[in-house]
PDB file of N, CA and C in Angstrom:
ATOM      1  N   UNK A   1     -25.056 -28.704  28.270  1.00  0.00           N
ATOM      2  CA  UNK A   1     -25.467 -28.225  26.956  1.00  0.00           C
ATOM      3  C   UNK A   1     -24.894 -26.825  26.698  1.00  0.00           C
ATOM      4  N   UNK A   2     -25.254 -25.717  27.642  1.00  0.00           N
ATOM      5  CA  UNK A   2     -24.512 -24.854  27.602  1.00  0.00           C
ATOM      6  C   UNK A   2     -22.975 -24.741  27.374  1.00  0.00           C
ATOM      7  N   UNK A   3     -21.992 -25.578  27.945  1.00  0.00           N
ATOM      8  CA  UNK A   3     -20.665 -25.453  27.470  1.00  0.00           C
ATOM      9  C   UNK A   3     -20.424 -26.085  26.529  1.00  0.00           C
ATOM     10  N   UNK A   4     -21.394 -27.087  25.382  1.00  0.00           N
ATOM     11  CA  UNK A   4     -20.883 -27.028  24.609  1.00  0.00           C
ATOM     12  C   UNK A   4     -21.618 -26.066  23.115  1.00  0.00           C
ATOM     13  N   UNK A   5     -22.155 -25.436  23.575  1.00  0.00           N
ATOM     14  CA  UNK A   5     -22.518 -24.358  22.769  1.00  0.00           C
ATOM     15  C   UNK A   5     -21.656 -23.172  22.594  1.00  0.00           C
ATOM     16  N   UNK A   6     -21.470 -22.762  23.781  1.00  0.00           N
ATOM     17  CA  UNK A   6     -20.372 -21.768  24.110  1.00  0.00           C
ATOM     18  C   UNK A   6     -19.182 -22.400  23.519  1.00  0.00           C
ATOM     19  N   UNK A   7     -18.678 -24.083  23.521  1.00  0.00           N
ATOM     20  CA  UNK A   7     -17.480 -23.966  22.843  1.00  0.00           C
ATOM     21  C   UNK A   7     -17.416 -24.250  21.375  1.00  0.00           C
ATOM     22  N   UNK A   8     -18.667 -24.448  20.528  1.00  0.00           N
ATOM     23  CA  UNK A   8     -18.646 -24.485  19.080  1.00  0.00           C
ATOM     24  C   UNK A   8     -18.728 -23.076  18.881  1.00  0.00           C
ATOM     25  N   UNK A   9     -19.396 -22.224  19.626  1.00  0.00           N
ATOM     26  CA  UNK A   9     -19.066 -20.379  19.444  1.00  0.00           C
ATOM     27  C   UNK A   9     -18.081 -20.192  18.981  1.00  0.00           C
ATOM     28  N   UNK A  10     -17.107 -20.476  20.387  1.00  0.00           N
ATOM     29  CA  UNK A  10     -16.125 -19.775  20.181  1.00  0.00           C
ATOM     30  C   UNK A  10     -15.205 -20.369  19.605  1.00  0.00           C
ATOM     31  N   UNK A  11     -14.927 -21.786  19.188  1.00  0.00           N
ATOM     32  CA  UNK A  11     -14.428 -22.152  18.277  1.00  0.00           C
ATOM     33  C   UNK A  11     -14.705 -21.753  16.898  1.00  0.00           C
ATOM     34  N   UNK A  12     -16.022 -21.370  16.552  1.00  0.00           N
ATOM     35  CA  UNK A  12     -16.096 -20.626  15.195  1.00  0.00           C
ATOM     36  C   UNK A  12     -16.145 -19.022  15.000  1.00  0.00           C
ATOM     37  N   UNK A  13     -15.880 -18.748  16.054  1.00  0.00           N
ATOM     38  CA  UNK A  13     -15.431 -17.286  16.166  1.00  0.00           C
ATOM     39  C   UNK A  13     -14.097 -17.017  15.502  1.00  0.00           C
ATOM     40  N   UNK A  14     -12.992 -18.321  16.076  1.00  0.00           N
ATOM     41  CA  UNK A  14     -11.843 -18.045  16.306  1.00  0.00           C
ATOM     42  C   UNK A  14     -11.475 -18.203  14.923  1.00  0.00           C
ATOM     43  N   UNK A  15     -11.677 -19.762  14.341  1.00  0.00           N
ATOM     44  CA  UNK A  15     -11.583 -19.785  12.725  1.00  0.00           C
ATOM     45  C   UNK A  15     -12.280 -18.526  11.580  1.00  0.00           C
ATOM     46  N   UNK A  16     -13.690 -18.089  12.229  1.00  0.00           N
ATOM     47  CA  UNK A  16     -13.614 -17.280  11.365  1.00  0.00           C
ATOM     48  C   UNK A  16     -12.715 -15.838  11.126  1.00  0.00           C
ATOM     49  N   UNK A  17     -12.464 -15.430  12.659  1.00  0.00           N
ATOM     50  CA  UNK A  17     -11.527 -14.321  12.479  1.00  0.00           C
ATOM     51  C   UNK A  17      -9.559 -14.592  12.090  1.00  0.00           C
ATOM     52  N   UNK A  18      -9.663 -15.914  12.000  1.00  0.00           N
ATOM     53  CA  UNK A  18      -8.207 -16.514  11.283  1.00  0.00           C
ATOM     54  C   UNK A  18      -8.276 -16.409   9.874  1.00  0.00           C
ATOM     55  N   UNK A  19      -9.388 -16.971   9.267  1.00  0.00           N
ATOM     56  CA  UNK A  19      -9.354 -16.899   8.182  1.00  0.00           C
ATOM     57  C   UNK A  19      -9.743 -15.234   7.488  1.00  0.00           C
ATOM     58  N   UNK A  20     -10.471 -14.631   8.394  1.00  0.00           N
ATOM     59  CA  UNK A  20     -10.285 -12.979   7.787  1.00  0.00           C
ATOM     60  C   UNK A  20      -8.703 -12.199   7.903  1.00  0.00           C
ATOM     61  N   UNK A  21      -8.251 -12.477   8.998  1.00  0.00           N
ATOM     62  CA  UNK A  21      -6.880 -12.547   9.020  1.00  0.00           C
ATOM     63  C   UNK A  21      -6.036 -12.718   7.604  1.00  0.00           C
ATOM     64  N   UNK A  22      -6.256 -13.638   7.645  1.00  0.00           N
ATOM     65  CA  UNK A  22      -5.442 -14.538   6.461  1.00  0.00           C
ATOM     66  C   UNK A  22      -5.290 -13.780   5.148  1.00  0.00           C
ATOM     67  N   UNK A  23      -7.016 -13.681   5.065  1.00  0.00           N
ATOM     68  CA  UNK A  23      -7.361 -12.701   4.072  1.00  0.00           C
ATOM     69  C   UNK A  23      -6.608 -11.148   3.464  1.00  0.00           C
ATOM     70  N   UNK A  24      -6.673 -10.760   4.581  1.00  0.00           N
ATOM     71  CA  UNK A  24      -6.187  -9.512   4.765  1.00  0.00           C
ATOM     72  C   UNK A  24      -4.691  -9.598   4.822  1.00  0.00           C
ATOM     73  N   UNK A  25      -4.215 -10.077   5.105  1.00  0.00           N
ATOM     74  CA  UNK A  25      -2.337 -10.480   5.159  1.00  0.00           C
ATOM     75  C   UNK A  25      -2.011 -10.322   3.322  1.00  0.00           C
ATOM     76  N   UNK A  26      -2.796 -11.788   3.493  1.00  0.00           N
ATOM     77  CA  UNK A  26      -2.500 -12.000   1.527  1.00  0.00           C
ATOM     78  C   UNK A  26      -3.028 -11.002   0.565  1.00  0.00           C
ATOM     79  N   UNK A  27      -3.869 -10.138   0.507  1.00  0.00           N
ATOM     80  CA  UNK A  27      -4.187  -9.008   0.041  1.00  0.00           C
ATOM     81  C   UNK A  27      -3.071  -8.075   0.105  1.00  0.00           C
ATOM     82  N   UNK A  28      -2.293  -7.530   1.174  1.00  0.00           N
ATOM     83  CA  UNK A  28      -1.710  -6.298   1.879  1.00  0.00           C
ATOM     84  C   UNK A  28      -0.141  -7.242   1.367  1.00  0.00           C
ATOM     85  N   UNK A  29       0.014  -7.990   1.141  1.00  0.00           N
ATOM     86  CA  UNK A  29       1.248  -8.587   0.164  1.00  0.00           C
ATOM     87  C   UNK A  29       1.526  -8.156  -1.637  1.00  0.00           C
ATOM     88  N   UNK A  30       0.193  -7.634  -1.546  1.00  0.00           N
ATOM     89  CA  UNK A  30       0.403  -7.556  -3.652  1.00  0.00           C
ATOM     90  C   UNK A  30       1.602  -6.462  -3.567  1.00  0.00           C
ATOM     91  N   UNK A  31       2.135  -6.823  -4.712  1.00  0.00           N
ATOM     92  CA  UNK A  31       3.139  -5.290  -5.511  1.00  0.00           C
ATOM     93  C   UNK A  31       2.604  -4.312  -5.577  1.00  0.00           C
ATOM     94  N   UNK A  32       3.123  -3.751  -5.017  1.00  0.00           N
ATOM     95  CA  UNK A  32       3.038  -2.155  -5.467  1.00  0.00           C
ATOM     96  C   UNK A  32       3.130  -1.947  -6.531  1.00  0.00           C
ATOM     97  N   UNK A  33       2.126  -1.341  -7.214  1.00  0.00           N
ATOM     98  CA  UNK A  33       2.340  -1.115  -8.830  1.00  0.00           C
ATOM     99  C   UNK A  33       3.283  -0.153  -9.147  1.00  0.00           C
ATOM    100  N   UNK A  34       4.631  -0.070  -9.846  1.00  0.00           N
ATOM    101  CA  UNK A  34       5.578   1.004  -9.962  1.00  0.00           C
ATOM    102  C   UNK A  34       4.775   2.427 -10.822  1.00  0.00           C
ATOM    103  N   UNK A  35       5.042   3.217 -10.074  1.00  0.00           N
ATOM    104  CA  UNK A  35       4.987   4.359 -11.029  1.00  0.00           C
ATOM    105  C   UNK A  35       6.334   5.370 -11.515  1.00  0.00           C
ATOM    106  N   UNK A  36       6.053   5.623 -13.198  1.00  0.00           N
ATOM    107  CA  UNK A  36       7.351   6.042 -13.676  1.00  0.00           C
ATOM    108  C   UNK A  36       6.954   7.102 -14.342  1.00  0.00           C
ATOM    109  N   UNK A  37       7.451   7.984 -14.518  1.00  0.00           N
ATOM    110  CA  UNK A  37       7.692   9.458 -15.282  1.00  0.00           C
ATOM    111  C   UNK A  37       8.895   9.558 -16.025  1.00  0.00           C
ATOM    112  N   UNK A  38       8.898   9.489 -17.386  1.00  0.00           N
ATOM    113  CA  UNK A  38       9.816   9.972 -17.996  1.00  0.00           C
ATOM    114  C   UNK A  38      10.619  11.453 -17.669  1.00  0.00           C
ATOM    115  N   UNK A  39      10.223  12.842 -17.198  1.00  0.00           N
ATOM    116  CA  UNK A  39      10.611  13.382 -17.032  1.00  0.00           C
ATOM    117  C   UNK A  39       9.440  13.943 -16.598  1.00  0.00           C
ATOM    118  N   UNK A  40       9.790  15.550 -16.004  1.00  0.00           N
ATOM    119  CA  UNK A  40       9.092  16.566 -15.119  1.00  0.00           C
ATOM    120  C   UNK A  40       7.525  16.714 -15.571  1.00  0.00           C
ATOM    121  N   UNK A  41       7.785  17.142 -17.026  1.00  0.00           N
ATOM    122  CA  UNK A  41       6.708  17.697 -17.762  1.00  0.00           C
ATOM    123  C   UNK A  41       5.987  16.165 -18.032  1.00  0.00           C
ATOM    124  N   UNK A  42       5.877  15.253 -18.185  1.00  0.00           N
ATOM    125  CA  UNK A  42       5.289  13.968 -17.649  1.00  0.00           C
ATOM    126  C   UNK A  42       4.372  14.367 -16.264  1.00  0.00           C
ATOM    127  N   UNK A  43       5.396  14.029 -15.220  1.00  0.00           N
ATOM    128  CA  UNK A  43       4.343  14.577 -14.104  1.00  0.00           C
ATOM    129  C   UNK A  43       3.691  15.522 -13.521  1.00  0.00           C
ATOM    130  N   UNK A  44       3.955  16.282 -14.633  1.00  0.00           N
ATOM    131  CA  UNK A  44       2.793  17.776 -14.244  1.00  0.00           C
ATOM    132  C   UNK A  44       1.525  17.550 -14.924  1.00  0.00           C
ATOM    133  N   UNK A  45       1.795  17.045 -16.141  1.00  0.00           N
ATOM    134  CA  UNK A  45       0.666  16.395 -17.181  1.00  0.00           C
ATOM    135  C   UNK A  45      -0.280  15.603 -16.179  1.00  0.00           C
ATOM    136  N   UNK A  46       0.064  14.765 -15.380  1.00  0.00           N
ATOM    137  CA  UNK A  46      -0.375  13.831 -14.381  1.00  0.00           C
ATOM    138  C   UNK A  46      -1.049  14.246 -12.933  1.00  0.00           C
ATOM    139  N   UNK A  47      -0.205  15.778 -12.928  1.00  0.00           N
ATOM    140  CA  UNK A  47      -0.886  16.287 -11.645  1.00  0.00           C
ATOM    141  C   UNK A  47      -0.336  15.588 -10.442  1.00  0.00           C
ATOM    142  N   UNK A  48       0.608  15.262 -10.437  1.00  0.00           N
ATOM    143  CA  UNK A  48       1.395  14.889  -9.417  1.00  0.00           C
ATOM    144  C   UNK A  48       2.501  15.322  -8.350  1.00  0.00           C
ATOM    145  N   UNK A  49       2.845  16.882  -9.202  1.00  0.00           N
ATOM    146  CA  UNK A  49       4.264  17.381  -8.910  1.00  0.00           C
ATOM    147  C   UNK A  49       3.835  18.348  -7.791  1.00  0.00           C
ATOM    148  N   UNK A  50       4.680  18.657  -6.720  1.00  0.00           N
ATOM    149  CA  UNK A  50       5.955  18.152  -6.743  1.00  0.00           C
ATOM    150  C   UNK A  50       6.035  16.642  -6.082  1.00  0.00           C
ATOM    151  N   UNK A  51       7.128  15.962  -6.409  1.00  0.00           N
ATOM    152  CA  UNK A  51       7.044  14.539  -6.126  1.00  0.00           C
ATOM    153  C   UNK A  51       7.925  14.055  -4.850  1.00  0.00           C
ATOM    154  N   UNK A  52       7.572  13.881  -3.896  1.00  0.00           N
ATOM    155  CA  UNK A  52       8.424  13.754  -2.442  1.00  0.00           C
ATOM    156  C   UNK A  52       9.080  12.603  -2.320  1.00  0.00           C
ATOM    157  N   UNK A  53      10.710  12.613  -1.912  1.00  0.00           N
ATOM    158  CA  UNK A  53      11.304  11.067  -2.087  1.00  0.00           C
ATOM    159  C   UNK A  53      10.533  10.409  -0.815  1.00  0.00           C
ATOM    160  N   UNK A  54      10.125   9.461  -1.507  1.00  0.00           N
ATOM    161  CA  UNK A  54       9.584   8.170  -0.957  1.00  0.00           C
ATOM    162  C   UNK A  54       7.866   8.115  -1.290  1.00  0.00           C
ATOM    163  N   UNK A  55       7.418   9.134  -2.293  1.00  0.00           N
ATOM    164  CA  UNK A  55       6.303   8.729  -2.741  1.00  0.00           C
ATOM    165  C   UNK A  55       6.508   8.127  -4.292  1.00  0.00           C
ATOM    166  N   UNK A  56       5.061   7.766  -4.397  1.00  0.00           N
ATOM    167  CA  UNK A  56       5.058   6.605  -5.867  1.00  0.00           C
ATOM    168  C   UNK A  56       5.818   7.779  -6.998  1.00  0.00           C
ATOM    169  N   UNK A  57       6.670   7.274  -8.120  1.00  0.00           N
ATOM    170  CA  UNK A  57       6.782   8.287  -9.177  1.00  0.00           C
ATOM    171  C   UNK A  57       7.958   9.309  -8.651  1.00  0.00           C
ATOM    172  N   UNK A  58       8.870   9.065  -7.499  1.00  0.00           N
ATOM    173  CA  UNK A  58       9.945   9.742  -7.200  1.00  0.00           C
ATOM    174  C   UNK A  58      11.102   9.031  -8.054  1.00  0.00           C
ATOM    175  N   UNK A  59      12.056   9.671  -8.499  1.00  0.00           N
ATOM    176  CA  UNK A  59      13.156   9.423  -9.378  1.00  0.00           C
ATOM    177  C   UNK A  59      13.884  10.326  -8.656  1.00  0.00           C
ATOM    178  N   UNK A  60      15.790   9.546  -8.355  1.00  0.00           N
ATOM    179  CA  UNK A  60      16.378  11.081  -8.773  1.00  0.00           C
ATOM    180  C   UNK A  60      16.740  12.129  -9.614  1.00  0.00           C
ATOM    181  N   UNK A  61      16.794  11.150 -10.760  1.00  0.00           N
ATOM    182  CA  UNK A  61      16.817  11.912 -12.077  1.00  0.00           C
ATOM    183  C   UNK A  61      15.928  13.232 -12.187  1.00  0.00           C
ATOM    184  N   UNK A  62      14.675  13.132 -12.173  1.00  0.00           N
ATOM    185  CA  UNK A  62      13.636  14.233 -11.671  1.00  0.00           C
ATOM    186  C   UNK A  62      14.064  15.054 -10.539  1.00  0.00           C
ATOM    187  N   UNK A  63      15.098  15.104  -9.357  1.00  0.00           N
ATOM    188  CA  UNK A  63      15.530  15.921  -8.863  1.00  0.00           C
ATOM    189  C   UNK A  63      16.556  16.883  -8.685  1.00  0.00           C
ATOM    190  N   UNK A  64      16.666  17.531  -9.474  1.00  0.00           N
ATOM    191  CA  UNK A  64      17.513  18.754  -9.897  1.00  0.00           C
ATOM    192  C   UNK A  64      18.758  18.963  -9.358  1.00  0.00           C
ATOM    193  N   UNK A  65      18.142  19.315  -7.264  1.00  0.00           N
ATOM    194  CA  UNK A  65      19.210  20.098  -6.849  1.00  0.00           C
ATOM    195  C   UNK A  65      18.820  18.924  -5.227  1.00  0.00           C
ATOM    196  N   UNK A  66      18.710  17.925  -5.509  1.00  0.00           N
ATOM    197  CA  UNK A  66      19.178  16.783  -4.685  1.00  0.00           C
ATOM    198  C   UNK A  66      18.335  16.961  -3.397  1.00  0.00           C
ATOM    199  N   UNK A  67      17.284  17.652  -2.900  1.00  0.00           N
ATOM    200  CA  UNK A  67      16.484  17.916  -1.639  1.00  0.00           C
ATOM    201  C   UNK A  67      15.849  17.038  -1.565  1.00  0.00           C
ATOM    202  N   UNK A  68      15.170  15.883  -2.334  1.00  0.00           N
ATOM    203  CA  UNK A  68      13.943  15.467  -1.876  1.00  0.00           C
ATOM    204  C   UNK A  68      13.003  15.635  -2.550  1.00  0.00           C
ATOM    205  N   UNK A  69      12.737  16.363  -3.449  1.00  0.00           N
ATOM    206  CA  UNK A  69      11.877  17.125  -4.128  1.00  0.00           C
ATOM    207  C   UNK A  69      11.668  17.257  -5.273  1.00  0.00           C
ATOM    208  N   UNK A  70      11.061  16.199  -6.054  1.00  0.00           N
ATOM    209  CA  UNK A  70      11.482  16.430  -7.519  1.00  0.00           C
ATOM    210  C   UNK A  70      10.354  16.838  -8.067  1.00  0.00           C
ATOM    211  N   UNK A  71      10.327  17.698  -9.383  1.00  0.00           N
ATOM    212  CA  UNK A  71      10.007  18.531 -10.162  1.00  0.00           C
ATOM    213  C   UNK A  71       8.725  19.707  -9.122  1.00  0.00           C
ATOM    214  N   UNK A  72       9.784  20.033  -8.768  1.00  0.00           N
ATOM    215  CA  UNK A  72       9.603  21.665  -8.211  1.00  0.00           C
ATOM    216  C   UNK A  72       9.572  22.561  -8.735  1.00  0.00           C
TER     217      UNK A  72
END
């Protein structure tokens, strides 16, 4: 009796932490919502600046003098 208690356990252990799995995969897949700034004075309005390449709302256009760094 005992082993088969222990194995409907852990058989529903295992499905349930697959399917939270699952969960979490397909969630952590959505788009990234783009963010865009027309220009500098845009993202100061926004409270965003200065804007670091590779965060949301980086353009190069917005970067002046080519560092990384736009609207500085």
């Amino acid at each position: 009796m005992f082993k088969k208690v222990s194995a409907v356990l852990l058989t529903t252990a295992v499905l349930s932490t697959t399917f939270a799995v699952g969960q979490s995969d397909a969630a952590s897949k959505k788009p990234a919502k783009k963010v865009y700034y027309k220009n500098c004075t845009e993202a100061r309005k926004a409270g965003v600046t200065p804007i670091y390449r590779g965060q949301p709302g980086y353009a190069p256009k917005l970067d002046r003098d080519h560092d990384g760094i736009a609207c500085e």
